[in-house]
PDB file of N, CA and C in Angstrom:
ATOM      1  N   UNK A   1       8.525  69.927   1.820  1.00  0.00           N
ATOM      2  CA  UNK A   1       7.191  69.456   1.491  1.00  0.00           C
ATOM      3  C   UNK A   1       7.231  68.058   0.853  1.00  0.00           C
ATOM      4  N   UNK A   2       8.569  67.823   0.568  1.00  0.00           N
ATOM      5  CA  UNK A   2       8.309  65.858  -0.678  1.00  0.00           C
ATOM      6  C   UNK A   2       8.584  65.517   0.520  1.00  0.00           C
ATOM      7  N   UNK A   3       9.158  65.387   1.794  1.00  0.00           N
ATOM      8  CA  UNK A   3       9.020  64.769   2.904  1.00  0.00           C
ATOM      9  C   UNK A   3       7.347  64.408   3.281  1.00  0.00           C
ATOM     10  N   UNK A   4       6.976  65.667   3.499  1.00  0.00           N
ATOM     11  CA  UNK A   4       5.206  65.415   4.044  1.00  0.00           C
ATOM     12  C   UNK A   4       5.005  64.314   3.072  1.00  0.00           C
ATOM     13  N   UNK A   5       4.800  64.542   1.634  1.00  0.00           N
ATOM     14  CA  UNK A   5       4.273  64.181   0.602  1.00  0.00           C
ATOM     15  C   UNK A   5       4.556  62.081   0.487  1.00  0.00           C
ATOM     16  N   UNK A   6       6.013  61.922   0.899  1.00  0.00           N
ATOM     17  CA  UNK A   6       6.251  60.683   1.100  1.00  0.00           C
ATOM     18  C   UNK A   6       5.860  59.848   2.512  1.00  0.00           C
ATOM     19  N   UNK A   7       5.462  60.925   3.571  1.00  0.00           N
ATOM     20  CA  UNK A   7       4.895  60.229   4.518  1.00  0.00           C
ATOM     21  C   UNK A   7       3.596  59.970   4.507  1.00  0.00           C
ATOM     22  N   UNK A   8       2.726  60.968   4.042  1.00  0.00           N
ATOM     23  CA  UNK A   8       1.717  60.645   3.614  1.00  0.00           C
ATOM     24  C   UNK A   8       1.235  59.581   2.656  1.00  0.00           C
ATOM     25  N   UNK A   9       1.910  59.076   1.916  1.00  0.00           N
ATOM     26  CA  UNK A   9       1.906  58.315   0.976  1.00  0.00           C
ATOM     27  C   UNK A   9       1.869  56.716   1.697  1.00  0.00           C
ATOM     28  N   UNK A  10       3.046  56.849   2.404  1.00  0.00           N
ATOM     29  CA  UNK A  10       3.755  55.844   2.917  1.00  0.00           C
ATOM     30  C   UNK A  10       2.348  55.773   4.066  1.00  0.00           C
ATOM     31  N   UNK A  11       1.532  56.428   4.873  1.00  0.00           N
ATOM     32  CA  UNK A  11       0.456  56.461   5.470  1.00  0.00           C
ATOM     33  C   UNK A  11      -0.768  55.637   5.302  1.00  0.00           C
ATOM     34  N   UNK A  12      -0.890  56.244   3.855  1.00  0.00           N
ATOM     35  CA  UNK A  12      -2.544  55.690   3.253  1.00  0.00           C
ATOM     36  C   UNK A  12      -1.824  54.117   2.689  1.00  0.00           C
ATOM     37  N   UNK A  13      -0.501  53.950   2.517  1.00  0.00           N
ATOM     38  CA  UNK A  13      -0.892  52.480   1.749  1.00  0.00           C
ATOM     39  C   UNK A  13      -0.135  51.621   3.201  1.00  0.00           C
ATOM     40  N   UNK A  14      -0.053  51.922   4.467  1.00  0.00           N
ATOM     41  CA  UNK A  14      -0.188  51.068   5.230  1.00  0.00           C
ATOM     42  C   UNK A  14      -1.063  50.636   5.674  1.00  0.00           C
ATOM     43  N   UNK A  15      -2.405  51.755   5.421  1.00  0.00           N
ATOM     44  CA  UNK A  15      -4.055  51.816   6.018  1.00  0.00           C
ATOM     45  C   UNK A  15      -4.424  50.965   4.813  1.00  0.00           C
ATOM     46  N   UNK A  16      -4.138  51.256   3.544  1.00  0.00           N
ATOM     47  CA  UNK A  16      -4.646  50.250   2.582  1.00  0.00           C
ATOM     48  C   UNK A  16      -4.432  48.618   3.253  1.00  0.00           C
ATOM     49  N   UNK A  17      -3.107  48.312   3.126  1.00  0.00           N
ATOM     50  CA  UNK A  17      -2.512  46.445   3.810  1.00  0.00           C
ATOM     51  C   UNK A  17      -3.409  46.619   4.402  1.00  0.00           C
ATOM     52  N   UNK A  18      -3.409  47.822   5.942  1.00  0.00           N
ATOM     53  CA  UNK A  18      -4.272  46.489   6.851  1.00  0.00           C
ATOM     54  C   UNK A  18      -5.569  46.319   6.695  1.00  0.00           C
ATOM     55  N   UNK A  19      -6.545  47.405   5.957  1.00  0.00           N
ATOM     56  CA  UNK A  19      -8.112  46.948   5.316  1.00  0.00           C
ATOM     57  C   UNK A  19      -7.786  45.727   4.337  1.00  0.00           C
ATOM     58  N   UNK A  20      -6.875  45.484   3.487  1.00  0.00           N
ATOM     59  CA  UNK A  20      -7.076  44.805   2.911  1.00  0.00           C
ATOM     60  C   UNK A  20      -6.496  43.350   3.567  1.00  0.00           C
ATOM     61  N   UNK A  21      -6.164  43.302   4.696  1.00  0.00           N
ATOM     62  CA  UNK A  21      -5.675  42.335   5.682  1.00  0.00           C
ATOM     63  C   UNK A  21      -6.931  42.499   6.531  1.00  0.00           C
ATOM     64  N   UNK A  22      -8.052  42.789   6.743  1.00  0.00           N
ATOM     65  CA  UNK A  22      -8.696  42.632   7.826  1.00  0.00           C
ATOM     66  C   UNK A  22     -10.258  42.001   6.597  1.00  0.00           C
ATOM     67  N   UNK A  23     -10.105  43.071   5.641  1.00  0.00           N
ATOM     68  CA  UNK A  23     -11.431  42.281   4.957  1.00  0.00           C
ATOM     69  C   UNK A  23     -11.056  40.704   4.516  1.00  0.00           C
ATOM     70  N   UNK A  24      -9.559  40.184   4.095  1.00  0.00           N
ATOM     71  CA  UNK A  24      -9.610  38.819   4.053  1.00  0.00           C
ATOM     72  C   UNK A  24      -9.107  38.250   5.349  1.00  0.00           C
ATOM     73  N   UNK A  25      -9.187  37.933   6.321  1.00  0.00           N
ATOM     74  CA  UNK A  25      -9.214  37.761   7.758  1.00  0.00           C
ATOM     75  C   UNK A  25     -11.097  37.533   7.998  1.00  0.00           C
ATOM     76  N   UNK A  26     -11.592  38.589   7.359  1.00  0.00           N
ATOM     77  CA  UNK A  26     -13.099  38.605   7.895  1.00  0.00           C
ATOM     78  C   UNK A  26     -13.759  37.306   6.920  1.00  0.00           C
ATOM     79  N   UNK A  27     -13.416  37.064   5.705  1.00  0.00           N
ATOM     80  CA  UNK A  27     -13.820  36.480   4.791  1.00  0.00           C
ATOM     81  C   UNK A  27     -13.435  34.994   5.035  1.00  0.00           C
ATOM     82  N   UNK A  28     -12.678  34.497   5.498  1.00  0.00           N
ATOM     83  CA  UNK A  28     -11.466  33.557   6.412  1.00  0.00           C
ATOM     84  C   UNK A  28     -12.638  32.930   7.246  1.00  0.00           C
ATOM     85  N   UNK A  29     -12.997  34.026   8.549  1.00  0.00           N
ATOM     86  CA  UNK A  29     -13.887  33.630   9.527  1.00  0.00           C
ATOM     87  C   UNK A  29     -15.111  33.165   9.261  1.00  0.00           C
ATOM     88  N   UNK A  30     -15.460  33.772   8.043  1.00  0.00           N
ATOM     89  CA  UNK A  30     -17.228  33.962   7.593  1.00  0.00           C
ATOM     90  C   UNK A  30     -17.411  32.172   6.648  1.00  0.00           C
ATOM     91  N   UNK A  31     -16.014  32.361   6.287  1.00  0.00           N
ATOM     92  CA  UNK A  31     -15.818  30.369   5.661  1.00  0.00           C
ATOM     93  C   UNK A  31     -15.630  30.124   7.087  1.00  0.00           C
ATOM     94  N   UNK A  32     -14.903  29.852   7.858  1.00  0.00           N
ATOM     95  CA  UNK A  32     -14.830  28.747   8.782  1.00  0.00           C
ATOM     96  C   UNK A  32     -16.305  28.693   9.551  1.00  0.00           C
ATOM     97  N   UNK A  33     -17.039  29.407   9.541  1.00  0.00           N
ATOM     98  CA  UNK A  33     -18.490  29.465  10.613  1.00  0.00           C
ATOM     99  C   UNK A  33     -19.259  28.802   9.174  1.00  0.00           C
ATOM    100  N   UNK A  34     -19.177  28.628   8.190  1.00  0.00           N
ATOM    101  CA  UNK A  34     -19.920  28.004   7.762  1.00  0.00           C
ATOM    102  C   UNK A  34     -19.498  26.835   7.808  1.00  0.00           C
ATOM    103  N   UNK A  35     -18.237  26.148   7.557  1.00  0.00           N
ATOM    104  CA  UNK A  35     -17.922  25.206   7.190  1.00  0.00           C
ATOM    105  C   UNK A  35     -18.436  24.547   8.496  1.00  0.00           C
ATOM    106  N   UNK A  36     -18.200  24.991   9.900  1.00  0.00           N
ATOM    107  CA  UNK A  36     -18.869  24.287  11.326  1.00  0.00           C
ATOM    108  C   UNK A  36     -20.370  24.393  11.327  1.00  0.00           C
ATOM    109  N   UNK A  37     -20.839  25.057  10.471  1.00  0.00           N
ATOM    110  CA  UNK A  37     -22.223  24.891  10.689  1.00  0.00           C
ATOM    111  C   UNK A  37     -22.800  23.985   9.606  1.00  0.00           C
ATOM    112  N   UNK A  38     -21.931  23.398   8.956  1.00  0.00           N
ATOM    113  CA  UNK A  38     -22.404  22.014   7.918  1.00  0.00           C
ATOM    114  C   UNK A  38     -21.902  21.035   8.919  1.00  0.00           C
ATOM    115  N   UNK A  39     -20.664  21.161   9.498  1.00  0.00           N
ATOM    116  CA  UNK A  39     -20.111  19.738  10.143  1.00  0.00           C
ATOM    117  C   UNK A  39     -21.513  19.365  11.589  1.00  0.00           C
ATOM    118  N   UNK A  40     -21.613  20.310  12.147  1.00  0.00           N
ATOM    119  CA  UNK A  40     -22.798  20.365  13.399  1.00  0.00           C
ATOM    120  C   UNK A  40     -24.038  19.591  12.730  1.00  0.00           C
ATOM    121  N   UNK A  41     -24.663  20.371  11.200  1.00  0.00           N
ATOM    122  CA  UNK A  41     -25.541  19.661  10.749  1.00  0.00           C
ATOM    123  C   UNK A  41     -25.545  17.901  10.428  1.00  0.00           C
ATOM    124  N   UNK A  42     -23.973  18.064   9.851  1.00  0.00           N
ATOM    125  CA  UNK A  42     -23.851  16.579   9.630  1.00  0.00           C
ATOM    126  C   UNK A  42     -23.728  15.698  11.003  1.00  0.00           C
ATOM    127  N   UNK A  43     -23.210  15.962  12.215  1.00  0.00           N
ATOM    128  CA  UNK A  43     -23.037  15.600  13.257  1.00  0.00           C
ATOM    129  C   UNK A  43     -24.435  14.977  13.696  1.00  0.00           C
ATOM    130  N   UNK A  44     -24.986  15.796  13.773  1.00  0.00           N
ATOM    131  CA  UNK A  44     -26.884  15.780  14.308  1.00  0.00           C
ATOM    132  C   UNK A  44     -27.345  14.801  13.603  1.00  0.00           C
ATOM    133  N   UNK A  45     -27.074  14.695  12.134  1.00  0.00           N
ATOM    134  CA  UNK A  45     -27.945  13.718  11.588  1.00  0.00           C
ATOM    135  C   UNK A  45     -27.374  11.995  11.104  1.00  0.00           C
TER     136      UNK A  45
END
């Protein structure tokens, strides 16, 4: 059973990295679409 117990473990904190690799990845994208949507504005004017 400390087998299960360490795979399981070893489970949830690989699922942890990659949420916590995908919410800053998302946060990443959500700056770069703004930062092009000031440069476009500045472009235009």
């Amino acid at each position: 059973m400390k087998n299960f117990e360490s795979l399981l473990a070893a489970y949830l904190v690989a699922w942890a990295v990659f949420f916590i690799f995908e919410i800053r990845i998302a946060r990443s994208v959500a700056r770069l679409r703004e930062e092009l949507e000031h440069l476009k504005e500045t472009l235009e004017n």
